[in-house]
C-alpha atoms as a PDB file:
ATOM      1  CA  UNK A   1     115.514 195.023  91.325  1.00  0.00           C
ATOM      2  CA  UNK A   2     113.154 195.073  94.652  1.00  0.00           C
ATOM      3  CA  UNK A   3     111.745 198.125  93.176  1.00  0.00           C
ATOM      4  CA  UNK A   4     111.023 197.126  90.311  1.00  0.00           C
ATOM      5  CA  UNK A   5     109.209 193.857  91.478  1.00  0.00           C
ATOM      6  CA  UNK A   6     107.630 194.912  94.108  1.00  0.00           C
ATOM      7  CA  UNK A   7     104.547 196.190  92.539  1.00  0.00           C
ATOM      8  CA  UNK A   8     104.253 192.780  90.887  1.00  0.00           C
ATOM      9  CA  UNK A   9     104.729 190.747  94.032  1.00  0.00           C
ATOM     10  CA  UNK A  10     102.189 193.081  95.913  1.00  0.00           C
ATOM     11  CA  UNK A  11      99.596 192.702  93.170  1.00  0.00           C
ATOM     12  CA  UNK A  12      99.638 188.813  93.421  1.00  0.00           C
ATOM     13  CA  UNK A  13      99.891 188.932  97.264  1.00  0.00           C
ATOM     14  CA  UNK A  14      96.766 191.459  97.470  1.00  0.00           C
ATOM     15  CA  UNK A  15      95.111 189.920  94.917  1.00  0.00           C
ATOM     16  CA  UNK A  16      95.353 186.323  97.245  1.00  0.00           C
ATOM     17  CA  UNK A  17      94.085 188.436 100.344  1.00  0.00           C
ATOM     18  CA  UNK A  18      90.966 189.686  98.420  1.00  0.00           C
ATOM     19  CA  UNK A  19      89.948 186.710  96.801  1.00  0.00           C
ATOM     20  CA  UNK A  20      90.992 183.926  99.247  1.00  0.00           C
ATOM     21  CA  UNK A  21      93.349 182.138  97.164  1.00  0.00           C
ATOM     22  CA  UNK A  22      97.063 180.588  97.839  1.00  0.00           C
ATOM     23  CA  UNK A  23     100.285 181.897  95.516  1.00  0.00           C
ATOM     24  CA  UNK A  24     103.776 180.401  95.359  1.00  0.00           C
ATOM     25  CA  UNK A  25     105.981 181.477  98.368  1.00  0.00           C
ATOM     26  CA  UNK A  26     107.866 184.759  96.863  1.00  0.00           C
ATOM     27  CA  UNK A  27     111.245 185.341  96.752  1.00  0.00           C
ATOM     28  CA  UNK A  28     113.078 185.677 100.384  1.00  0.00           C
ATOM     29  CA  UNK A  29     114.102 189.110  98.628  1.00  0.00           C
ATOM     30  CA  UNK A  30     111.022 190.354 100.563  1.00  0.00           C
ATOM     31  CA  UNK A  31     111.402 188.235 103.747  1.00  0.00           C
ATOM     32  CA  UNK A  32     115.018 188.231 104.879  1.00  0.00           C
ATOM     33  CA  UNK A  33     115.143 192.094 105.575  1.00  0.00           C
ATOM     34  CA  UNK A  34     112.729 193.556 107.531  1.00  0.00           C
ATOM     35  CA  UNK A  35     113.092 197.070 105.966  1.00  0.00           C
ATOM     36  CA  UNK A  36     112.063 195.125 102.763  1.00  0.00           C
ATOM     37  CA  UNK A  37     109.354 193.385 104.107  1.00  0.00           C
ATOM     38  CA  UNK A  38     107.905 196.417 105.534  1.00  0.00           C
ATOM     39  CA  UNK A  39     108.236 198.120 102.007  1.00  0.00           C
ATOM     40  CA  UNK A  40     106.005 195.289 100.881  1.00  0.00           C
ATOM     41  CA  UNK A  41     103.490 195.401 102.949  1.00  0.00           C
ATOM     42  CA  UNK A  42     103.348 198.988 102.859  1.00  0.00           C
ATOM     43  CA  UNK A  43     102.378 198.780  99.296  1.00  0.00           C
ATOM     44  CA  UNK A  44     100.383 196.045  99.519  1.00  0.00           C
ATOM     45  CA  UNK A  45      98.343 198.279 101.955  1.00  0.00           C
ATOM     46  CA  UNK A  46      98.079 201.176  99.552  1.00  0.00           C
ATOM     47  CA  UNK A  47      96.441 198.745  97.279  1.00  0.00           C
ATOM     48  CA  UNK A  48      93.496 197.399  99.759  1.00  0.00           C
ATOM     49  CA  UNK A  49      90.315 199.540  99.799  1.00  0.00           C
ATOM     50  CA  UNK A  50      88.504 197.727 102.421  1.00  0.00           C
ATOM     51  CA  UNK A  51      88.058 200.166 105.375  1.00  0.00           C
ATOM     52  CA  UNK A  52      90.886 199.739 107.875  1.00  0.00           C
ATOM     53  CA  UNK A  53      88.878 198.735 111.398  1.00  0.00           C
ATOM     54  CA  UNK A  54      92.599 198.507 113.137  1.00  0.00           C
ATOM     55  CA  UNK A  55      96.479 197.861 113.501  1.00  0.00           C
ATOM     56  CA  UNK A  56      97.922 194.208 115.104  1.00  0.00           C
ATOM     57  CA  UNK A  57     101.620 194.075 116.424  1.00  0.00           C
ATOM     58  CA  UNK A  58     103.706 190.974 115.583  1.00  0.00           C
ATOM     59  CA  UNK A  59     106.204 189.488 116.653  1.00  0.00           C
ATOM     60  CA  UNK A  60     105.976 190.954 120.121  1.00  0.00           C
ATOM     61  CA  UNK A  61     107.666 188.006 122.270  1.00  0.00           C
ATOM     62  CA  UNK A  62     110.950 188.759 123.208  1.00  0.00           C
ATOM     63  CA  UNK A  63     112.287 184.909 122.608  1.00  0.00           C
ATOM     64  CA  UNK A  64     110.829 185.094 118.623  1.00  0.00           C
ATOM     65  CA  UNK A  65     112.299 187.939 118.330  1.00  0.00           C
ATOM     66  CA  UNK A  66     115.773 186.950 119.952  1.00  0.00           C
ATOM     67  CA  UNK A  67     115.442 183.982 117.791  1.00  0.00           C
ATOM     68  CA  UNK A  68     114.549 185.345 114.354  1.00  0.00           C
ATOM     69  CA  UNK A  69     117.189 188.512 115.311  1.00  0.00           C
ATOM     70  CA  UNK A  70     115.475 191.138 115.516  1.00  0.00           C
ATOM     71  CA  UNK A  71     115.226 193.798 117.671  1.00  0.00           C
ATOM     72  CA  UNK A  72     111.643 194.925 117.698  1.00  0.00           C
ATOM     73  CA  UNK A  73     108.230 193.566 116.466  1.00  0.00           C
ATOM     74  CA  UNK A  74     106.338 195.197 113.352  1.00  0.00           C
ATOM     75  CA  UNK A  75     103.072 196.483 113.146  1.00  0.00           C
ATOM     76  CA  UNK A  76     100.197 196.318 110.292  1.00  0.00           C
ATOM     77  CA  UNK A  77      96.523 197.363 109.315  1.00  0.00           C
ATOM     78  CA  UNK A  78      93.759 195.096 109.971  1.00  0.00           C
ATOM     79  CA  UNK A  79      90.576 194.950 107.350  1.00  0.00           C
ATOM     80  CA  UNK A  80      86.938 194.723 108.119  1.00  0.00           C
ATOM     81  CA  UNK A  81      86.629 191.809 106.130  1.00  0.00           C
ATOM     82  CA  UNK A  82      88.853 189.999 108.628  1.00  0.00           C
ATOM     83  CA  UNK A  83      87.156 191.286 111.630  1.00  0.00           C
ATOM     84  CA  UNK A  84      84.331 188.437 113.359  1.00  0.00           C
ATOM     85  CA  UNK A  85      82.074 188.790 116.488  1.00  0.00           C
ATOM     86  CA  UNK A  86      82.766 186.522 119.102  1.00  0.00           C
ATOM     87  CA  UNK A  87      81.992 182.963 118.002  1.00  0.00           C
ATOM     88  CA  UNK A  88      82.468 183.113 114.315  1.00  0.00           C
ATOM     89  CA  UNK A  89      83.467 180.516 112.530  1.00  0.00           C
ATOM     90  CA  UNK A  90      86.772 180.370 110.662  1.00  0.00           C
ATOM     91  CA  UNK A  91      88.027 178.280 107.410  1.00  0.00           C
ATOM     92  CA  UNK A  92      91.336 177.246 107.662  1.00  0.00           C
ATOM     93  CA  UNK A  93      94.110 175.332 105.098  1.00  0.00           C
ATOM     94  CA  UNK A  94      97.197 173.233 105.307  1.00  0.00           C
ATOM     95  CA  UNK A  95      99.570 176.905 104.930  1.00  0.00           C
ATOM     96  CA  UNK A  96      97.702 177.957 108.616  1.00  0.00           C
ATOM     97  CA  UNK A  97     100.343 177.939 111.275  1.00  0.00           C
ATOM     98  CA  UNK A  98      98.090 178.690 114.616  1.00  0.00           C
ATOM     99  CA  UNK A  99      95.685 180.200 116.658  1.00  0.00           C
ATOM    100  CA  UNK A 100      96.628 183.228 119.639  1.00  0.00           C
ATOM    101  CA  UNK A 101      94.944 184.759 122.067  1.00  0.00           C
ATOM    102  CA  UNK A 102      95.822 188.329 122.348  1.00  0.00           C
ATOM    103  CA  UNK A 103      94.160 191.082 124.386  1.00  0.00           C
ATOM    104  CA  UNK A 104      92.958 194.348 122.208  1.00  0.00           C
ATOM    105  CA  UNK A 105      92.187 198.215 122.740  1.00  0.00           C
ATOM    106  CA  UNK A 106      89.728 200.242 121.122  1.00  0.00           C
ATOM    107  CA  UNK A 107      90.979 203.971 120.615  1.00  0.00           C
ATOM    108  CA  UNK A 108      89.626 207.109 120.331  1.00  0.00           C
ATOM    109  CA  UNK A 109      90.093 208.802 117.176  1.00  0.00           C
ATOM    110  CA  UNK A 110      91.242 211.843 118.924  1.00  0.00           C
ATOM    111  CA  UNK A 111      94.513 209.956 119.035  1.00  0.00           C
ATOM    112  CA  UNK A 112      95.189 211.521 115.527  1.00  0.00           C
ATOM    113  CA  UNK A 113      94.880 214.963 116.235  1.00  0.00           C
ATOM    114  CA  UNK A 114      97.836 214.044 119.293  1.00  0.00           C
ATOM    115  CA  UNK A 115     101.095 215.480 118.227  1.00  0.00           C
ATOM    116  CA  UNK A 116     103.595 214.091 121.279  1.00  0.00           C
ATOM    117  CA  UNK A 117     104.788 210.789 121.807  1.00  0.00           C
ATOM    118  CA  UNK A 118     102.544 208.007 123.206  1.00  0.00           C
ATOM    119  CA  UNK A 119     103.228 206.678 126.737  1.00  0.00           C
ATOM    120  CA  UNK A 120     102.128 204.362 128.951  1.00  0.00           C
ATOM    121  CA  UNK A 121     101.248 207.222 130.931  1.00  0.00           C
ATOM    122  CA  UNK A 122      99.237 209.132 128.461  1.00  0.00           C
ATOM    123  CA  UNK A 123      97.896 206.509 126.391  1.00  0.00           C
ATOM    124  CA  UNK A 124      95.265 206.193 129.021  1.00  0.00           C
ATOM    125  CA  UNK A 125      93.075 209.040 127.962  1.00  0.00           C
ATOM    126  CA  UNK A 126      92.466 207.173 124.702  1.00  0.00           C
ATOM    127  CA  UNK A 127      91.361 204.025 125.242  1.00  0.00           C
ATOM    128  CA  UNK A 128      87.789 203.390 125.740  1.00  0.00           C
ATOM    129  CA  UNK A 129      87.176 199.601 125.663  1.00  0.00           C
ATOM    130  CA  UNK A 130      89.111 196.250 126.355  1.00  0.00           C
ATOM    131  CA  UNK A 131      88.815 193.004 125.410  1.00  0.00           C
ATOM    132  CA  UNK A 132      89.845 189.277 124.438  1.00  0.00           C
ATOM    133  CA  UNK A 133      90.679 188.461 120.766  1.00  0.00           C
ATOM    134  CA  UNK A 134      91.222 185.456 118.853  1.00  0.00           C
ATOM    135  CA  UNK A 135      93.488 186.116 116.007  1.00  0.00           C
ATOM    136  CA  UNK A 136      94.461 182.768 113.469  1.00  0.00           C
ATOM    137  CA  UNK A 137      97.556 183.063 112.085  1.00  0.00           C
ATOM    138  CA  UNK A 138      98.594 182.211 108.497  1.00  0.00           C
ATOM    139  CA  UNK A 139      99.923 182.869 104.506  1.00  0.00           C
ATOM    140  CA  UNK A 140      98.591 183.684 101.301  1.00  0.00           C
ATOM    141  CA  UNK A 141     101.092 181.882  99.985  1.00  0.00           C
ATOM    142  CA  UNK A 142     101.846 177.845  99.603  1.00  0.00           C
ATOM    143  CA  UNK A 143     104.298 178.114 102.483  1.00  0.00           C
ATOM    144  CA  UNK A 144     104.708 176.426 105.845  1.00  0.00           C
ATOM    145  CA  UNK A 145     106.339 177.979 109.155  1.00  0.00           C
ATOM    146  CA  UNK A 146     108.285 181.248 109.806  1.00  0.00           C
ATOM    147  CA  UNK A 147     111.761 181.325 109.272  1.00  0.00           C
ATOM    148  CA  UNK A 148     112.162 184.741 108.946  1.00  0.00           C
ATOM    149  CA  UNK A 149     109.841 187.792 111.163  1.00  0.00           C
ATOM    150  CA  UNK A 150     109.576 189.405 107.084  1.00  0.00           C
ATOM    151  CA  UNK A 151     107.535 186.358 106.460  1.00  0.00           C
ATOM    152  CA  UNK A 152     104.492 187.722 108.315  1.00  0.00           C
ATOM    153  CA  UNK A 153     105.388 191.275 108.244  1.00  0.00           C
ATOM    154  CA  UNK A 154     104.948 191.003 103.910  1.00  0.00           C
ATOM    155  CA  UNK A 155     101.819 189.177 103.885  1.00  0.00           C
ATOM    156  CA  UNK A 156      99.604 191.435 105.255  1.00  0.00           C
ATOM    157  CA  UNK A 157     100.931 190.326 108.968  1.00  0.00           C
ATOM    158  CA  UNK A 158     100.209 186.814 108.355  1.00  0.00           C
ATOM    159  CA  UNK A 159      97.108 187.194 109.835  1.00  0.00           C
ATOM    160  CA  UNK A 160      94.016 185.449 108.537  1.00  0.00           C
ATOM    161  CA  UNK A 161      90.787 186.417 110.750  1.00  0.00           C
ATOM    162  CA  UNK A 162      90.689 188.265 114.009  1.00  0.00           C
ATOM    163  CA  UNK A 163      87.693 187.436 116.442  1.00  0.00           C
ATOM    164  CA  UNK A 164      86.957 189.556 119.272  1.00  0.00           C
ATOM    165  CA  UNK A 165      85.241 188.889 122.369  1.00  0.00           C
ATOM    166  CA  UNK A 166      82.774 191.170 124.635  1.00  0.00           C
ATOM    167  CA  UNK A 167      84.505 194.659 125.187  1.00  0.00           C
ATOM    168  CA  UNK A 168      84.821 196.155 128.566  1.00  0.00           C
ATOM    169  CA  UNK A 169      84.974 199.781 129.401  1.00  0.00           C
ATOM    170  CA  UNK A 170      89.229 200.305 129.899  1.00  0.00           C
ATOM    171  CA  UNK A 171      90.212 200.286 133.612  1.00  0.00           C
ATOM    172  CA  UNK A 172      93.533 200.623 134.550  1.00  0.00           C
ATOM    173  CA  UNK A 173      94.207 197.626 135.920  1.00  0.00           C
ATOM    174  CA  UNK A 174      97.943 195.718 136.264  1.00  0.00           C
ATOM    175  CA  UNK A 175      97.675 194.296 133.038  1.00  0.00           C
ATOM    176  CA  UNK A 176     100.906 193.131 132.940  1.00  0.00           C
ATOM    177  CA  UNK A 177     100.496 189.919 134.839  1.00  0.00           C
ATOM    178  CA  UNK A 178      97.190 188.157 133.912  1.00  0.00           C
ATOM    179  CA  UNK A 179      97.018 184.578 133.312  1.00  0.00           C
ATOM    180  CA  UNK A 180      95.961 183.230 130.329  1.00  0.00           C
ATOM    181  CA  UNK A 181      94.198 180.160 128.241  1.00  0.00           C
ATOM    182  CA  UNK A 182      93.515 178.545 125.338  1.00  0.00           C
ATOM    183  CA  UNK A 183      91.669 175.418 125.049  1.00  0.00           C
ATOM    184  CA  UNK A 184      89.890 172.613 122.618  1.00  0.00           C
ATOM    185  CA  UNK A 185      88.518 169.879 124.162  1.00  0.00           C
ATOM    186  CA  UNK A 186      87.613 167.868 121.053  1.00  0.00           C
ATOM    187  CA  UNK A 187      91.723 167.865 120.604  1.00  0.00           C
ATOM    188  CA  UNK A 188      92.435 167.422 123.900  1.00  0.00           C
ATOM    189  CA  UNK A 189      94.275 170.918 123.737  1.00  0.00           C
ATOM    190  CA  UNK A 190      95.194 173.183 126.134  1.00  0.00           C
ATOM    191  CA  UNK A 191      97.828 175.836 125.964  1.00  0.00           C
ATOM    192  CA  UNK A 192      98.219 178.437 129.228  1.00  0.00           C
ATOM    193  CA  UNK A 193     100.210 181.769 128.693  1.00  0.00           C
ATOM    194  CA  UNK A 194     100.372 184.814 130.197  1.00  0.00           C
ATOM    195  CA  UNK A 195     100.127 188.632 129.177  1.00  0.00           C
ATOM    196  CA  UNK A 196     103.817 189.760 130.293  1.00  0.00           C
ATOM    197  CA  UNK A 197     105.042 187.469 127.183  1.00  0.00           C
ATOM    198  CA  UNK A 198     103.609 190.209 124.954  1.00  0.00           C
ATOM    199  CA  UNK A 199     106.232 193.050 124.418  1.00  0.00           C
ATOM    200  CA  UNK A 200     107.000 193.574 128.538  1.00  0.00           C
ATOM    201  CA  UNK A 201     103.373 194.001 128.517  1.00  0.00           C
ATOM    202  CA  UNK A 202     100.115 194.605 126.187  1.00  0.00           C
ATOM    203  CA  UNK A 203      99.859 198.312 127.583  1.00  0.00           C
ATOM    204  CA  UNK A 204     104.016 198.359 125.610  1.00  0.00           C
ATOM    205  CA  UNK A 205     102.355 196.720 122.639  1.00  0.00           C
ATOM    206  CA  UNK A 206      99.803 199.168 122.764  1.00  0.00           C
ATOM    207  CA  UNK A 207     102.186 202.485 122.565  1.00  0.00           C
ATOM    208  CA  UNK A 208     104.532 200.907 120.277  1.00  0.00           C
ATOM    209  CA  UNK A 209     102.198 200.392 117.210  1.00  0.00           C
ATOM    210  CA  UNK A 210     100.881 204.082 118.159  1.00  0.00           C
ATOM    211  CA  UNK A 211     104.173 205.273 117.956  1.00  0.00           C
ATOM    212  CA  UNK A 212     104.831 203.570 114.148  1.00  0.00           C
ATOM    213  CA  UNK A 213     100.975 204.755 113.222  1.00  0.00           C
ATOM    214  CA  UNK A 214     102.208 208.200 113.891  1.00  0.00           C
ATOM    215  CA  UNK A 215     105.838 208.008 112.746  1.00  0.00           C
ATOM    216  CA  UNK A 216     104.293 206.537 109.322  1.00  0.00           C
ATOM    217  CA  UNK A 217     101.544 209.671 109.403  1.00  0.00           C
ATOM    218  CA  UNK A 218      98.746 207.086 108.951  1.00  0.00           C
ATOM    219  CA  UNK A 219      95.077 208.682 109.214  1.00  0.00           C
ATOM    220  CA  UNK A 220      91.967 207.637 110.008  1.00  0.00           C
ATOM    221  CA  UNK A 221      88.548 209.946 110.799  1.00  0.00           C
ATOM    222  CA  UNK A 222      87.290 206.966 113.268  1.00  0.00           C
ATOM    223  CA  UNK A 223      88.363 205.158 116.558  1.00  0.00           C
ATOM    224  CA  UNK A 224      90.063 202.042 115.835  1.00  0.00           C
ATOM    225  CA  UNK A 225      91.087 198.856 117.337  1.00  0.00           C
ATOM    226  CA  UNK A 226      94.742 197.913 118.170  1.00  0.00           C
ATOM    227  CA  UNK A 227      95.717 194.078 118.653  1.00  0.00           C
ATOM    228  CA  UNK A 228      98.707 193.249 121.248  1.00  0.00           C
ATOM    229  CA  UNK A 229     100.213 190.521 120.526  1.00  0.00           C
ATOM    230  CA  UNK A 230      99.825 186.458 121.495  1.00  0.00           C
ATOM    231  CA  UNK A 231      99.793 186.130 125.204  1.00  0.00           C
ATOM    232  CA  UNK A 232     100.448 181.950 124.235  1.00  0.00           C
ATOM    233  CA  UNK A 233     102.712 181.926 121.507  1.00  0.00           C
ATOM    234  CA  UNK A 234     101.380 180.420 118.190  1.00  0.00           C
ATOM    235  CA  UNK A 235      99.088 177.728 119.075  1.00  0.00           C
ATOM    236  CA  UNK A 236      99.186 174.848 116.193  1.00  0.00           C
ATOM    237  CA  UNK A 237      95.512 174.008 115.638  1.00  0.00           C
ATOM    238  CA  UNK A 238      95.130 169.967 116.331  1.00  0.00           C
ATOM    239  CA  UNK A 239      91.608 169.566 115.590  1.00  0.00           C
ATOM    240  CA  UNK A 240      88.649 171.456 113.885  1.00  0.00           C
ATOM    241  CA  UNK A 241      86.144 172.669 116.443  1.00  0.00           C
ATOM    242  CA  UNK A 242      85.976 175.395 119.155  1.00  0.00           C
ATOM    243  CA  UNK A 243      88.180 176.713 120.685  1.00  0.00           C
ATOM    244  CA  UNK A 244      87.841 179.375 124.131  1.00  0.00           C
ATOM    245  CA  UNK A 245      90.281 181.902 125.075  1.00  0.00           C
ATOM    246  CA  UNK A 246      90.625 183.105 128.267  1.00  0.00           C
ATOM    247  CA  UNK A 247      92.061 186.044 129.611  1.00  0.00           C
ATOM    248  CA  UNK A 248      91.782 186.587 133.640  1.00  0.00           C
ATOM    249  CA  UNK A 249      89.692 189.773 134.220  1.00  0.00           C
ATOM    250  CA  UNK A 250      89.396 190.389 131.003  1.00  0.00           C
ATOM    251  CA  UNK A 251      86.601 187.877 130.484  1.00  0.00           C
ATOM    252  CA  UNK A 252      86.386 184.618 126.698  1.00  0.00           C
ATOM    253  CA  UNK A 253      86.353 184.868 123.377  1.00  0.00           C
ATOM    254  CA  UNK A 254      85.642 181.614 120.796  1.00  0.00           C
ATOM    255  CA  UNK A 255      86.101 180.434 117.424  1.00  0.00           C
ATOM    256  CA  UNK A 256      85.040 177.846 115.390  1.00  0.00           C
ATOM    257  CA  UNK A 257      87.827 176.471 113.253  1.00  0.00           C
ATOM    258  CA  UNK A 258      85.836 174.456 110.296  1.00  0.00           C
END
């Protein structure tokens, strides 16, 4: 019966992303099981021809995960239509759950021509850049919270616009330990994290969405971003306004949630 559906389901769901509308929640069929949920996003994907700038990782804190049982985070594609320079601004509707602050890669596209398994060792040689991102968090669908990790892994990640701050030529630094902020003053908001919440660390992150990229034989003739993971959790958003990420080192990013 998944089968079956699941072309319907996908065509309302990518219908929602391209067009900027809300659906009725669908069926926890899609949700509950992350092998579904993956399914569904999968051929949700094959529907989208915007160019693919990037992948994100979800679910990469080891608590959400422990909670939600599961045992590792997912990994989807990221459009250019949801990709802003740094102080964009950002519409936002009651089905939004949050705001993160995550720190991203950039990575050569010679990554695809790479037959062996990514490490933390030789991941290295492909990154070129660094930076802060702000990434909001939320549905296509008329639903609120996350009871299951299928519920953001099926709608396109859950995510809703990524924002990226200024990029920095990759160092290898101990980015494993950095310390962390988010902030809006006209809510009186501030949230501090820290980047060894995100999967052990973002560097992890990093090889583990490589890893699923390749094991899924996923192409692309450019270099592409990769998104880490929340180094704050999901930050509910209190207030419209700006808000500034932080990321030690790594330098701000903003966005303007109207």
């Amino acid at each position: 019966m998944i089968k079956k559906n699941i072309n319907i389901v996908s065509d309302s769901l990518v219908n929602a992303f391209l067009k900027g509308k809300l659906i009725k929640s669908i069926s926890t069929r899609y949700t509950k099981n992350m092998f579904n949920a993956n399914e569904l996003r999968k051929v949700c994907e094959s529907k989208i021809k915007i160019p693919t700038i990037g992948f994100k990782a979800g679910g990469t804190a080891f608590p959400v995960l422990k909670k939600l049982k599961e045992k590792e985070p997912f990994f989807s594609s990221i459009y250019k239509n949801n990709f802003l320079k740094n102080k964009s601004s950002i519409k936002i509707n009651k089905y939004t759950l949050g705001i993160e602050l995550e720190v991203c890669y950039l990575i050569k596209k010679d990554f695809f021509n790479f037959k062996k398994k990514i490490t933390k060792k030789n991941v290295k040689k492909f990154i070129t850049h660094m930076a802060p991102c702000i990434e909001v968090v939320g549905y296509r669908q008329k639903k609120a919270g996350i009871k299951y990790l299928g519920d953001l892994c099926s709608d396109f990640g859950g995510n809703v616009k990524f924002v990226i701050g200024h990029k920095k030529k990759f160092k290898n630094i101990k980015i494993n330990n950095l310390k962390t902020q988010i902030s809006n003053p006209k809510a009186n908001q501030l949230v501090n994290g820290n980047t060894n919440t995100v999967y052990i660390s973002p560097i992890n992150s990093l090889c583990f969405v490589l890893n699923k990229i390749k094991k899924d034989k996923i192409l692309l003739n450019k270099k592409f971003y990769v998104f880490t993971g929340s180094t704050v959790g999901v930050v509910p958003i209190l207030a419209k306004g700006l808000y500034t990420g932080k990321i030690e080192i790594l330098g701000s990013v903003k966005a303007k949630i109207i």
